[in-house]
Protein backbone atom coordinates (compact mmCIF):
# COMPACT_ATOMS: atom_id res chain seq x y z
CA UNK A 1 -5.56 -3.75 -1.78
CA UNK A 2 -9.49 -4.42 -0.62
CA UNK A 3 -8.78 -2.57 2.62
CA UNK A 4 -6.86 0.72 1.14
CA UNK A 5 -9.81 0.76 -1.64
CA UNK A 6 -12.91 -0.42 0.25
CA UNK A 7 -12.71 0.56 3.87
CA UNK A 8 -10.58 3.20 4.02
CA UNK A 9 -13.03 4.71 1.77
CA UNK A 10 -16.01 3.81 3.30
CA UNK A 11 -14.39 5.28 6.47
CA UNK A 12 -13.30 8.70 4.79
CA UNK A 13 -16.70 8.87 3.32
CA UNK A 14 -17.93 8.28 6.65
CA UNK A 15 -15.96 11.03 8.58
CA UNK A 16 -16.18 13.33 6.21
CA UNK A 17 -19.80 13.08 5.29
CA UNK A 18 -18.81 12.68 1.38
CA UNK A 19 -20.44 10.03 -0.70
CA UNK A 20 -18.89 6.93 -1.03
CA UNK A 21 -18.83 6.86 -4.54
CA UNK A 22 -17.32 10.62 -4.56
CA UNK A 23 -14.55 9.12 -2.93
CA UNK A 24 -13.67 6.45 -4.90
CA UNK A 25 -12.17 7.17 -7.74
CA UNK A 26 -9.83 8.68 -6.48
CA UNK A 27 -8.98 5.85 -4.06
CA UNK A 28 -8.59 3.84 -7.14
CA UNK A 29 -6.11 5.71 -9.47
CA UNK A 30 -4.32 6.31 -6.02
CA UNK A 31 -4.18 1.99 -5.63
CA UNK A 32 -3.60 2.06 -9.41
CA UNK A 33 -0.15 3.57 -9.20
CA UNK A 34 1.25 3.29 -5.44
CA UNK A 35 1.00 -0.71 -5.13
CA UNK A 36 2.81 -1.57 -7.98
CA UNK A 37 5.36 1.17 -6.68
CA UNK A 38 5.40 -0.58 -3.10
CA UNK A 39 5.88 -3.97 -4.67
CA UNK A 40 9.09 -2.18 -6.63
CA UNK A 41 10.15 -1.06 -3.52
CA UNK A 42 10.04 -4.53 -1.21
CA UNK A 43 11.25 -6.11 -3.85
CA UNK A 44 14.45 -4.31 -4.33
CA UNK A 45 14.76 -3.77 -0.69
CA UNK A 46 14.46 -7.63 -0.12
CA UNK A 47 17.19 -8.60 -2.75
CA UNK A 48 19.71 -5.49 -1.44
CA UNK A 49 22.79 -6.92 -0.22
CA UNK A 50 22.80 -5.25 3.50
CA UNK A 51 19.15 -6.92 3.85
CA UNK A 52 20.99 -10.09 3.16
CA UNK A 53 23.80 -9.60 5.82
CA UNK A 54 21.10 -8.57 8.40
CA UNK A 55 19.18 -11.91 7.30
CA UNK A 56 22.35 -14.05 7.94
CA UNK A 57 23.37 -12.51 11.02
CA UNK A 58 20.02 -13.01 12.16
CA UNK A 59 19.22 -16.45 11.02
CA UNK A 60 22.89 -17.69 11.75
């Protein structure tokens, strides 16, 4: 979560000569709502039953 909101602001603020603040709240409401979406999403993912069959085939 400190990369997505830190440095890859910094380094959009940097290519695209746009203050670093400018930039940032965005960045935030953006982190606000997709990472608890992308925790939904591995977490269902993890705990699906064809994950599980590739897990045991792997693992034995």
């Amino acid at each position: 979560m400190f990369v997505n909101t830190v440095l890859n602001t910094l380094w959009l603020s940097l290519m695209y000569k746009m203050t670093f603040i400018g930039y940032l709240p965005a960045r935030l409401s953006k982190e606000a709502i997709a990472t608890p979406l992308q925790i939904l999403i591995i977490y269902f993912w993890l705990n699906s039953t064809q994950f599980e069959r590739i897990k045991n085939k792997l693992l034995g």
